[in-house]
PDB file of N, CA and C in Angstrom:
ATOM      1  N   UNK A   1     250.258-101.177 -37.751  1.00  0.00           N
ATOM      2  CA  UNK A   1     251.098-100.004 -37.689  1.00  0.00           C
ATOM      3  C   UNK A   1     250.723 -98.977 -38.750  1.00  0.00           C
ATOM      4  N   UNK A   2     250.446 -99.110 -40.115  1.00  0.00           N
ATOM      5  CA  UNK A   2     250.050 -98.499 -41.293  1.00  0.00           C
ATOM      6  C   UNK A   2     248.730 -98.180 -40.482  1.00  0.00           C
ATOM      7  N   UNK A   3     247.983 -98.501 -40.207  1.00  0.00           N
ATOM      8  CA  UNK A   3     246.554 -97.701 -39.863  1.00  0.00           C
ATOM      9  C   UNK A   3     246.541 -96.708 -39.047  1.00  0.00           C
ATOM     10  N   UNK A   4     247.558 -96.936 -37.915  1.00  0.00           N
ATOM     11  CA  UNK A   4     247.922 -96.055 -36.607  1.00  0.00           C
ATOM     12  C   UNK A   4     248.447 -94.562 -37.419  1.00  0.00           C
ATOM     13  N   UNK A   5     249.504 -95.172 -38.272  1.00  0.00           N
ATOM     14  CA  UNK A   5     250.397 -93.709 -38.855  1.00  0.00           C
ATOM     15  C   UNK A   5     249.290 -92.930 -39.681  1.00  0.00           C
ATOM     16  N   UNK A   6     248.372 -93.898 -40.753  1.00  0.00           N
ATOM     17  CA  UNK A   6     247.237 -92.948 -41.379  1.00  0.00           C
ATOM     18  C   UNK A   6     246.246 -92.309 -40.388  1.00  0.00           C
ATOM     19  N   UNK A   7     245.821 -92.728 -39.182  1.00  0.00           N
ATOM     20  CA  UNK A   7     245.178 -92.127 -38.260  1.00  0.00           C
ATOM     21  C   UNK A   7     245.771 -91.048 -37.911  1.00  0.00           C
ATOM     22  N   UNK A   8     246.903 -90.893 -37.646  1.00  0.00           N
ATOM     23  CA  UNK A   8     247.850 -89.751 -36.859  1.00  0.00           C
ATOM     24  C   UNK A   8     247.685 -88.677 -38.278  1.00  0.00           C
ATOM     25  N   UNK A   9     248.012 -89.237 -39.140  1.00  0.00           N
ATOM     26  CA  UNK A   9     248.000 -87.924 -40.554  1.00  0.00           C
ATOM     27  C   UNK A   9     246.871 -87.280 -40.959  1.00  0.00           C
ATOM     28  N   UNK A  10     245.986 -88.177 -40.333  1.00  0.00           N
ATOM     29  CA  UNK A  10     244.567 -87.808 -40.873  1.00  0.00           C
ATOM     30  C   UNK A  10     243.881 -86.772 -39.623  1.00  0.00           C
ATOM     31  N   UNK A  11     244.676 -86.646 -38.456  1.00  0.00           N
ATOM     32  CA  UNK A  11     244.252 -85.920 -37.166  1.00  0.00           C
ATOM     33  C   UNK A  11     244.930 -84.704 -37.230  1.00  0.00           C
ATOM     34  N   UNK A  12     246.228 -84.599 -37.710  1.00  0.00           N
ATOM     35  CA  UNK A  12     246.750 -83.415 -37.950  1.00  0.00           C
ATOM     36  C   UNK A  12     246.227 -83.410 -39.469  1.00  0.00           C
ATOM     37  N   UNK A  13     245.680 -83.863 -40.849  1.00  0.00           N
ATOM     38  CA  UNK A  13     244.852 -82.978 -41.461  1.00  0.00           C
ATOM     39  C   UNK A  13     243.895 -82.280 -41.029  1.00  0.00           C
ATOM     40  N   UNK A  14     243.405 -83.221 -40.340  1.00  0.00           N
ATOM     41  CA  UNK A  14     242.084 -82.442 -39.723  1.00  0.00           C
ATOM     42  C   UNK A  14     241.945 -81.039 -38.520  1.00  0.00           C
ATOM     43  N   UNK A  15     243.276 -81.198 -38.296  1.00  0.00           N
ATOM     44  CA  UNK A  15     243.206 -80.035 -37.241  1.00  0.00           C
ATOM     45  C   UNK A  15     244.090 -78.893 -38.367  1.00  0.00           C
ATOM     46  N   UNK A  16     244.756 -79.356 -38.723  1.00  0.00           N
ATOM     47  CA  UNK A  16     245.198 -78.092 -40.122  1.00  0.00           C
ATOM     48  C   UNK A  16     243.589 -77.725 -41.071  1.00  0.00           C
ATOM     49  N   UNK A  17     242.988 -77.903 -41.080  1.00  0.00           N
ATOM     50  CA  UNK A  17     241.394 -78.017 -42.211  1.00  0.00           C
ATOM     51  C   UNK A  17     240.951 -77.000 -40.851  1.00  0.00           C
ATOM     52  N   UNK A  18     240.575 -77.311 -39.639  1.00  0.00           N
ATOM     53  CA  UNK A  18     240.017 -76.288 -38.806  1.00  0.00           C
ATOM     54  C   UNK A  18     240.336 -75.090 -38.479  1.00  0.00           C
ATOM     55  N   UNK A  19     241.973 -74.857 -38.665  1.00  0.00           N
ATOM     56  CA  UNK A  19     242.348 -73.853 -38.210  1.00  0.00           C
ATOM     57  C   UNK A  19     242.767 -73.009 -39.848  1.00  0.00           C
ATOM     58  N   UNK A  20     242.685 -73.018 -41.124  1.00  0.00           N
ATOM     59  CA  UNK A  20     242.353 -72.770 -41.860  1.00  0.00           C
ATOM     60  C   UNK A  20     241.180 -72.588 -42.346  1.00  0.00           C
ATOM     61  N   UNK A  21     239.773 -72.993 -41.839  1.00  0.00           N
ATOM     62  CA  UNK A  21     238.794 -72.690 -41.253  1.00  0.00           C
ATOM     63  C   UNK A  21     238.791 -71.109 -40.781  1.00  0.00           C
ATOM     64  N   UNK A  22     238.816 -71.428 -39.405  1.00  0.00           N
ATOM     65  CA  UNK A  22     238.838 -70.555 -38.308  1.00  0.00           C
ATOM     66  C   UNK A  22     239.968 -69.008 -38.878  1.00  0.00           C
ATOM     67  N   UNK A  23     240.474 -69.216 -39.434  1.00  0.00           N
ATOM     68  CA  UNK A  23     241.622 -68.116 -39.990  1.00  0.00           C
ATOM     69  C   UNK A  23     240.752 -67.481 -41.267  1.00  0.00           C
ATOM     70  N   UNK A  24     240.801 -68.082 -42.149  1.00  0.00           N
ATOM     71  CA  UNK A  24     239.514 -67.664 -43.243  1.00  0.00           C
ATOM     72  C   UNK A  24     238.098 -66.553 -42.975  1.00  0.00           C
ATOM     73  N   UNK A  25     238.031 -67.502 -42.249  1.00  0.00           N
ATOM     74  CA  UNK A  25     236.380 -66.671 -41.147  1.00  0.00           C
ATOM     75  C   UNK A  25     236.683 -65.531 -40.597  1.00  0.00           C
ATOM     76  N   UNK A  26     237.854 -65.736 -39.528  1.00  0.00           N
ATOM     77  CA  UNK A  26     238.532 -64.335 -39.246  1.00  0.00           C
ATOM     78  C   UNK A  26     239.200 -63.293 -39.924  1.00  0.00           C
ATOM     79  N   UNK A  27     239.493 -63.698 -41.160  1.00  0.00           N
ATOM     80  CA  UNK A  27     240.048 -62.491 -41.576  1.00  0.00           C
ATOM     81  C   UNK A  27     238.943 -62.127 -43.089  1.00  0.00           C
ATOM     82  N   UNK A  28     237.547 -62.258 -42.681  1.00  0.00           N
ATOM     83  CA  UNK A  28     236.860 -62.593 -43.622  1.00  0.00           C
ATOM     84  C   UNK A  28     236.779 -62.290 -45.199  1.00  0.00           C
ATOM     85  N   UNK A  29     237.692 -63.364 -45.631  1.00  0.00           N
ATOM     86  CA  UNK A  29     237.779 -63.623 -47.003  1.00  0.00           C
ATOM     87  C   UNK A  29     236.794 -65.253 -47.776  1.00  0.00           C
ATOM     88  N   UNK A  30     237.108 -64.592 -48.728  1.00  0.00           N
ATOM     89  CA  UNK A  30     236.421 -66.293 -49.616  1.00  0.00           C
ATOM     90  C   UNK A  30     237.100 -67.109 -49.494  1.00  0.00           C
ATOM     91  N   UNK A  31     236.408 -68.520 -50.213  1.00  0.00           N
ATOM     92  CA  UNK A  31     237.940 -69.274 -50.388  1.00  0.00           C
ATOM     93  C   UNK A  31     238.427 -69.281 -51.642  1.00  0.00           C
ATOM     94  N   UNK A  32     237.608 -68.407 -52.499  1.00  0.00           N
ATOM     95  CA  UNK A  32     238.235 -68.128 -54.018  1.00  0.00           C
ATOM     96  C   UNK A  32     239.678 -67.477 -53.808  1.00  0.00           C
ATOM     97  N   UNK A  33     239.343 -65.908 -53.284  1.00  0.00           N
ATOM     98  CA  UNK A  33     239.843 -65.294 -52.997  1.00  0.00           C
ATOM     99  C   UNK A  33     241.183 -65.428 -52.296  1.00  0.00           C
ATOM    100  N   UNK A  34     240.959 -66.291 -51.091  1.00  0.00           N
ATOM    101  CA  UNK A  34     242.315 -66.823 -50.612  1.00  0.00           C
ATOM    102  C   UNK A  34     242.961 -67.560 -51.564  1.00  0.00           C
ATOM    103  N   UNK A  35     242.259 -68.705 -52.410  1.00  0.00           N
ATOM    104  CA  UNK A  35     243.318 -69.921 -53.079  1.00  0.00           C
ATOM    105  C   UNK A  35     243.911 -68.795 -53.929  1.00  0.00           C
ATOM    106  N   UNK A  36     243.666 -68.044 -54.428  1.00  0.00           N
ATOM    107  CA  UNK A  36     244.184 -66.970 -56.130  1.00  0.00           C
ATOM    108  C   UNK A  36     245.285 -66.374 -55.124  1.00  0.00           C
ATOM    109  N   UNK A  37     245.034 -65.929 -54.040  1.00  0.00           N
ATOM    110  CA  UNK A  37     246.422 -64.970 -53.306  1.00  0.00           C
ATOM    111  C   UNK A  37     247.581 -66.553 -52.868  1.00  0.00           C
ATOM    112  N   UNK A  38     247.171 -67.288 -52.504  1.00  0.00           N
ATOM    113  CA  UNK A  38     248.331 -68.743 -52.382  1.00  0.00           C
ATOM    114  C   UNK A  38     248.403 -69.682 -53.251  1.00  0.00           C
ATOM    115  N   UNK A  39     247.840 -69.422 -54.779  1.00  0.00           N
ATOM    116  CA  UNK A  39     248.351 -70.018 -55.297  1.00  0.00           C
ATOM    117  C   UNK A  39     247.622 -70.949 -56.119  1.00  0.00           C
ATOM    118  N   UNK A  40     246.632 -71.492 -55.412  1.00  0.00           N
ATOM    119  CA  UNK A  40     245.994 -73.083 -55.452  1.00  0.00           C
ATOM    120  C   UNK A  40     244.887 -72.511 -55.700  1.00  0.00           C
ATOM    121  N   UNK A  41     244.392 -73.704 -56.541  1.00  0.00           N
ATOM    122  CA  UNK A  41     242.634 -74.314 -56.901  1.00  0.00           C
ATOM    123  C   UNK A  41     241.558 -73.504 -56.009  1.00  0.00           C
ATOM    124  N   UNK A  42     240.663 -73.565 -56.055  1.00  0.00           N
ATOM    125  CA  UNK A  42     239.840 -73.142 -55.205  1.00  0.00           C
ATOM    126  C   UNK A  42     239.433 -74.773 -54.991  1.00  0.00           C
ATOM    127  N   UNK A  43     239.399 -75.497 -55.374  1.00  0.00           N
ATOM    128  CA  UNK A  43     239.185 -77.112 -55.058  1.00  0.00           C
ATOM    129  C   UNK A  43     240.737 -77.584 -53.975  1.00  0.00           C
ATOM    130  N   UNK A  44     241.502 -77.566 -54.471  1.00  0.00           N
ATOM    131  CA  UNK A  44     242.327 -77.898 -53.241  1.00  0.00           C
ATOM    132  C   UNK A  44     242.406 -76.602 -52.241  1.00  0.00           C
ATOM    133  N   UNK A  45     241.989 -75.878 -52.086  1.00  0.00           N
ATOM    134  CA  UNK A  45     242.009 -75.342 -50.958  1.00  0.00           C
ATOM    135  C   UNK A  45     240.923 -76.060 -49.830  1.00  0.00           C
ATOM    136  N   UNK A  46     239.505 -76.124 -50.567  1.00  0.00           N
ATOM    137  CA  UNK A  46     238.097 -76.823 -50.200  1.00  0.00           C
ATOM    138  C   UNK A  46     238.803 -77.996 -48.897  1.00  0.00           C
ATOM    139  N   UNK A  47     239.834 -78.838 -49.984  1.00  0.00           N
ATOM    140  CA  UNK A  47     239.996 -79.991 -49.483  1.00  0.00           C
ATOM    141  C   UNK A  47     240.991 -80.191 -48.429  1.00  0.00           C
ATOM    142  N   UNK A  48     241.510 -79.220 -48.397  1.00  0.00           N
ATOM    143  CA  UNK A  48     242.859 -78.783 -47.366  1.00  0.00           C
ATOM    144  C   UNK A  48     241.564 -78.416 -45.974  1.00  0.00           C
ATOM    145  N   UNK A  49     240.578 -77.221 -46.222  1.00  0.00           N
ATOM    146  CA  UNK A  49     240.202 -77.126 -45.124  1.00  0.00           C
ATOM    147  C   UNK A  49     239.177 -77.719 -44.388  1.00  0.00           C
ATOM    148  N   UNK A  50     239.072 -79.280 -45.235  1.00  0.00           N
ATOM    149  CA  UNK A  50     237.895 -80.677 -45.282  1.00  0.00           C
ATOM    150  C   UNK A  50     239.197 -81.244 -44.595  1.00  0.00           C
ATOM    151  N   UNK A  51     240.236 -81.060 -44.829  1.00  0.00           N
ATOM    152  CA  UNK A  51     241.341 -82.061 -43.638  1.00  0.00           C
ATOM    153  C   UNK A  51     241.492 -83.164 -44.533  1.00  0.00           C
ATOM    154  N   UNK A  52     241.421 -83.450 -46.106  1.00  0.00           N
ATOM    155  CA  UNK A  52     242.022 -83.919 -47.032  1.00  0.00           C
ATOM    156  C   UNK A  52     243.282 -83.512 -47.804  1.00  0.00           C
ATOM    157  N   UNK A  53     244.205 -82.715 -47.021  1.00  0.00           N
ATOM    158  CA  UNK A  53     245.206 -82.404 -48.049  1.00  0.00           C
ATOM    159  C   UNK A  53     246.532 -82.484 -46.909  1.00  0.00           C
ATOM    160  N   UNK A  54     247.344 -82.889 -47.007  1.00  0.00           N
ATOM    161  CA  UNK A  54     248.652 -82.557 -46.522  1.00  0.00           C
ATOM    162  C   UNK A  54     249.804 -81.888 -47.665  1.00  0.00           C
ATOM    163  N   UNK A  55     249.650 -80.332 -47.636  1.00  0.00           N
ATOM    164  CA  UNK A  55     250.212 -79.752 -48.249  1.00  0.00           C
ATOM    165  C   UNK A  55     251.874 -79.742 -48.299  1.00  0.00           C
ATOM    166  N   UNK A  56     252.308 -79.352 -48.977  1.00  0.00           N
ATOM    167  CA  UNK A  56     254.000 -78.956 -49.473  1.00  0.00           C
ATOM    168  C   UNK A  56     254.264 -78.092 -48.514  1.00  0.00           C
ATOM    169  N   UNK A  57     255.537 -78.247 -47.884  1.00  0.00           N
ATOM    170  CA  UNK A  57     256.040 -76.752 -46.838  1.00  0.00           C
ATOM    171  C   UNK A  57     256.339 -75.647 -47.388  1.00  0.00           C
ATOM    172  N   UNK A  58     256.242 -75.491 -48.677  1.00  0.00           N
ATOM    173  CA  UNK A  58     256.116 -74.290 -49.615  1.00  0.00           C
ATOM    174  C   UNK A  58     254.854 -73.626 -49.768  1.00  0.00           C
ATOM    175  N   UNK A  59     253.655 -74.316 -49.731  1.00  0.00           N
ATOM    176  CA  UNK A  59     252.377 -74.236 -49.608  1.00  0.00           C
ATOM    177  C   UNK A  59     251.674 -73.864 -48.293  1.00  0.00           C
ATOM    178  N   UNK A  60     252.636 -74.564 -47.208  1.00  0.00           N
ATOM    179  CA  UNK A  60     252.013 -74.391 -45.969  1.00  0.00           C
ATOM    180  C   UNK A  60     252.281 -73.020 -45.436  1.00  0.00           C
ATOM    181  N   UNK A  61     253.850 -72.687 -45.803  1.00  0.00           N
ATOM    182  CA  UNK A  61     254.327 -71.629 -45.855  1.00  0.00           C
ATOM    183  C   UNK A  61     253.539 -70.160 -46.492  1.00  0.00           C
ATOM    184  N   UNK A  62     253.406 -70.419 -47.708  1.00  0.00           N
ATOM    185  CA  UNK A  62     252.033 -69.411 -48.391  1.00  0.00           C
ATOM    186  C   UNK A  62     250.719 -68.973 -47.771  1.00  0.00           C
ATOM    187  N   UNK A  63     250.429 -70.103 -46.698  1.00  0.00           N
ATOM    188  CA  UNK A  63     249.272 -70.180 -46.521  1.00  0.00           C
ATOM    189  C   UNK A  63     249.376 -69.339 -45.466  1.00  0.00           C
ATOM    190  N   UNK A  64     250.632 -69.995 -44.328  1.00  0.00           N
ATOM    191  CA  UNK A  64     250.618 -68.590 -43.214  1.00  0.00           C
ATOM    192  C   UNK A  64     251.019 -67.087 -43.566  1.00  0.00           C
ATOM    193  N   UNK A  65     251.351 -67.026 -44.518  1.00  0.00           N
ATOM    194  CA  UNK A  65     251.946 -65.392 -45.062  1.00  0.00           C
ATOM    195  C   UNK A  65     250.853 -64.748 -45.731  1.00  0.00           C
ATOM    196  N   UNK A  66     249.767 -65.526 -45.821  1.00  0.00           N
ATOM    197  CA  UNK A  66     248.254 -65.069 -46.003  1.00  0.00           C
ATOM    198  C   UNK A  66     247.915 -64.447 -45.405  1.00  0.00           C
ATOM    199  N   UNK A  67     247.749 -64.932 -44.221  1.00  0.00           N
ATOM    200  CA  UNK A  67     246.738 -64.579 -43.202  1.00  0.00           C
ATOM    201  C   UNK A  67     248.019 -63.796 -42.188  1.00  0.00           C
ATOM    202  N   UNK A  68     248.946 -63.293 -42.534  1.00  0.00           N
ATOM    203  CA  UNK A  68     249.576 -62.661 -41.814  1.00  0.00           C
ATOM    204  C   UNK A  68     250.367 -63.488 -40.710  1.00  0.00           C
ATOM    205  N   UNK A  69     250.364 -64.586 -40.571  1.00  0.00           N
ATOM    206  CA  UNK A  69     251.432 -65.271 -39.779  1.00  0.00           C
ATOM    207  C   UNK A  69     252.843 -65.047 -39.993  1.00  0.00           C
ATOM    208  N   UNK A  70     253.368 -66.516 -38.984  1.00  0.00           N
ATOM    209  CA  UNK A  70     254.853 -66.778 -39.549  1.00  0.00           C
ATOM    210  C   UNK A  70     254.141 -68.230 -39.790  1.00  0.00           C
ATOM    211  N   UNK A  71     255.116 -69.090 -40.522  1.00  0.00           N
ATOM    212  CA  UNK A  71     254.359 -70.511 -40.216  1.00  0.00           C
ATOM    213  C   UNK A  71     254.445 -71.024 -39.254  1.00  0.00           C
ATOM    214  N   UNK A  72     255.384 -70.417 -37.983  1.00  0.00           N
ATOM    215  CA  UNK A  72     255.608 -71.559 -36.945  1.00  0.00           C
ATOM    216  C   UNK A  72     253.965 -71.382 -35.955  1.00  0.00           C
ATOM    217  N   UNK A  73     253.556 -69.606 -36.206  1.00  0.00           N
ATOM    218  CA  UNK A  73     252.342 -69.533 -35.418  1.00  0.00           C
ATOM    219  C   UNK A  73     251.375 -70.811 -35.753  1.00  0.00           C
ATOM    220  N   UNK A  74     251.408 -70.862 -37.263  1.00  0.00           N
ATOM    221  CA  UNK A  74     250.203 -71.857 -38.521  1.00  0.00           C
ATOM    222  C   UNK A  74     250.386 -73.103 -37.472  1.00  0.00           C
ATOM    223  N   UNK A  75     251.888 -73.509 -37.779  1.00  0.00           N
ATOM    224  CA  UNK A  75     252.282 -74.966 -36.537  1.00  0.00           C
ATOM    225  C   UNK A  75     251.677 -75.242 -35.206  1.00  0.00           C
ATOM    226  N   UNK A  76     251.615 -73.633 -34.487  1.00  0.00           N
ATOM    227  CA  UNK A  76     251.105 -73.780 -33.208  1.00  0.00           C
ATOM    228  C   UNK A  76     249.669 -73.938 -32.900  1.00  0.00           C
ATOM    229  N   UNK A  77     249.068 -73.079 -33.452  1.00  0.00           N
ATOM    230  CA  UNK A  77     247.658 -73.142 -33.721  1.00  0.00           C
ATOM    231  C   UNK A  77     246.904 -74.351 -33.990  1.00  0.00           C
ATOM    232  N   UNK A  78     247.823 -75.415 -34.609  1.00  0.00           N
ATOM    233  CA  UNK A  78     247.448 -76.707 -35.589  1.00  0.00           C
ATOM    234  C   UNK A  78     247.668 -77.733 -34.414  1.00  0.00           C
ATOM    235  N   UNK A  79     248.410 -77.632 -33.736  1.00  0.00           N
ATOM    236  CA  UNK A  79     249.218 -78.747 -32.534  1.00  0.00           C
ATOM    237  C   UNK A  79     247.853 -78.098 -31.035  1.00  0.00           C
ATOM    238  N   UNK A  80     247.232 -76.905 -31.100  1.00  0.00           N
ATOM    239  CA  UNK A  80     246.463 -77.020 -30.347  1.00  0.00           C
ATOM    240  C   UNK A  80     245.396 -77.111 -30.928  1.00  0.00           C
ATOM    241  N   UNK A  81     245.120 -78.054 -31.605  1.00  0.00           N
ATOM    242  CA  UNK A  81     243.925 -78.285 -32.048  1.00  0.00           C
ATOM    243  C   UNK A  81     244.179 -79.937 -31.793  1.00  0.00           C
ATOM    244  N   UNK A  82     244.843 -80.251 -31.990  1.00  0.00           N
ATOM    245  CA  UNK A  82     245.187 -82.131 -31.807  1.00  0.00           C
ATOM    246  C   UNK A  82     245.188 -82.285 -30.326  1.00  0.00           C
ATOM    247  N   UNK A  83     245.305 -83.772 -29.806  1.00  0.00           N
ATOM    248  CA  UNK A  83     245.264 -84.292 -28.940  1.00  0.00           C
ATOM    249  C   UNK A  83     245.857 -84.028 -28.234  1.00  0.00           C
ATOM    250  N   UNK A  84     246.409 -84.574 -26.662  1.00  0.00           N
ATOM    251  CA  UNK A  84     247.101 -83.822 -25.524  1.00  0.00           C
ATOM    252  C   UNK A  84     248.194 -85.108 -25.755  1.00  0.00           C
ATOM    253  N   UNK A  85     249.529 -84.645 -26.326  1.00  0.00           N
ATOM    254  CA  UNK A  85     250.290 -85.869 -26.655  1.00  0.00           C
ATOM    255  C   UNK A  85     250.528 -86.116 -27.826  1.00  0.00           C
ATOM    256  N   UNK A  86     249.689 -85.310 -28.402  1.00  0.00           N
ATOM    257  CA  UNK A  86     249.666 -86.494 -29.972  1.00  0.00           C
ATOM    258  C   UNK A  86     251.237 -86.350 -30.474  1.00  0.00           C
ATOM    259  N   UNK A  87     251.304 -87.326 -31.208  1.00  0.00           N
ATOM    260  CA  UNK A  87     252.897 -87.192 -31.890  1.00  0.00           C
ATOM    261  C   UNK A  87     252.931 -87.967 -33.550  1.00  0.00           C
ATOM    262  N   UNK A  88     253.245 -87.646 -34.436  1.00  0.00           N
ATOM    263  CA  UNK A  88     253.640 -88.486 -35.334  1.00  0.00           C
ATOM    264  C   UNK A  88     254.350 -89.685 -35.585  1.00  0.00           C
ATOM    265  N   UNK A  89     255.307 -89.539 -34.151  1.00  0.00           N
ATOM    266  CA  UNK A  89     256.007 -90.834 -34.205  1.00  0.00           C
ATOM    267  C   UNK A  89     255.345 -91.858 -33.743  1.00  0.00           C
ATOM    268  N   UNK A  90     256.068 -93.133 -33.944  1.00  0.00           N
ATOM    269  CA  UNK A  90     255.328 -94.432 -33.252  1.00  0.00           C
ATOM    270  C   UNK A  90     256.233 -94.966 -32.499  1.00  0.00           C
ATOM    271  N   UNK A  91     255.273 -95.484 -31.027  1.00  0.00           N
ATOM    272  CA  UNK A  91     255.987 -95.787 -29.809  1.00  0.00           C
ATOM    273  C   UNK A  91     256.933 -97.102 -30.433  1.00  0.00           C
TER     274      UNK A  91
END
């Protein structure tokens, strides 16, 4: 069960890391540049968009008011990047 739930966290890191990616690129900034406007490291940003970080909803929040979102867009964007189904919970 512990491997299943780290798999699931590690799929929505990874699809949060792409679409922080893909947002970066598009609104073409650094990632210096972005971490200094939200806050953070230029190392944890790296690792957020390597799909190593599950950020704070204060953080996640920052991150969409970056790039001009709301966070729920950040949410949507992130859920179509995952699987057809995927869920956090366990059956």
């Amino acid at each position: 069960m512990q491997a299943e739930q780290n798999k699931l966290k590690q799929e929505l890191a990874e699809a949060f890391g792409k679409v922080l990616v893909k947002l970066r690129e598009k609104s073409k900034r650094s990632i210096r540049s972005t971490a200094l406007e939200v806050g953070l490291s230029k190392t944890t940003l790296i690792l957020a968009e390597q799909g190593k970080l599950d950020p704070q909803i204060s953080t996640f929040c920052k991150i969409a008011e970056t790039y001009y979102i709301k966070p729920e867009e950040l949410f949507r964007l992130i859920y179509k990047n995952l699987p057809d189904n995927w869920s956090i919970l366990e059956d």
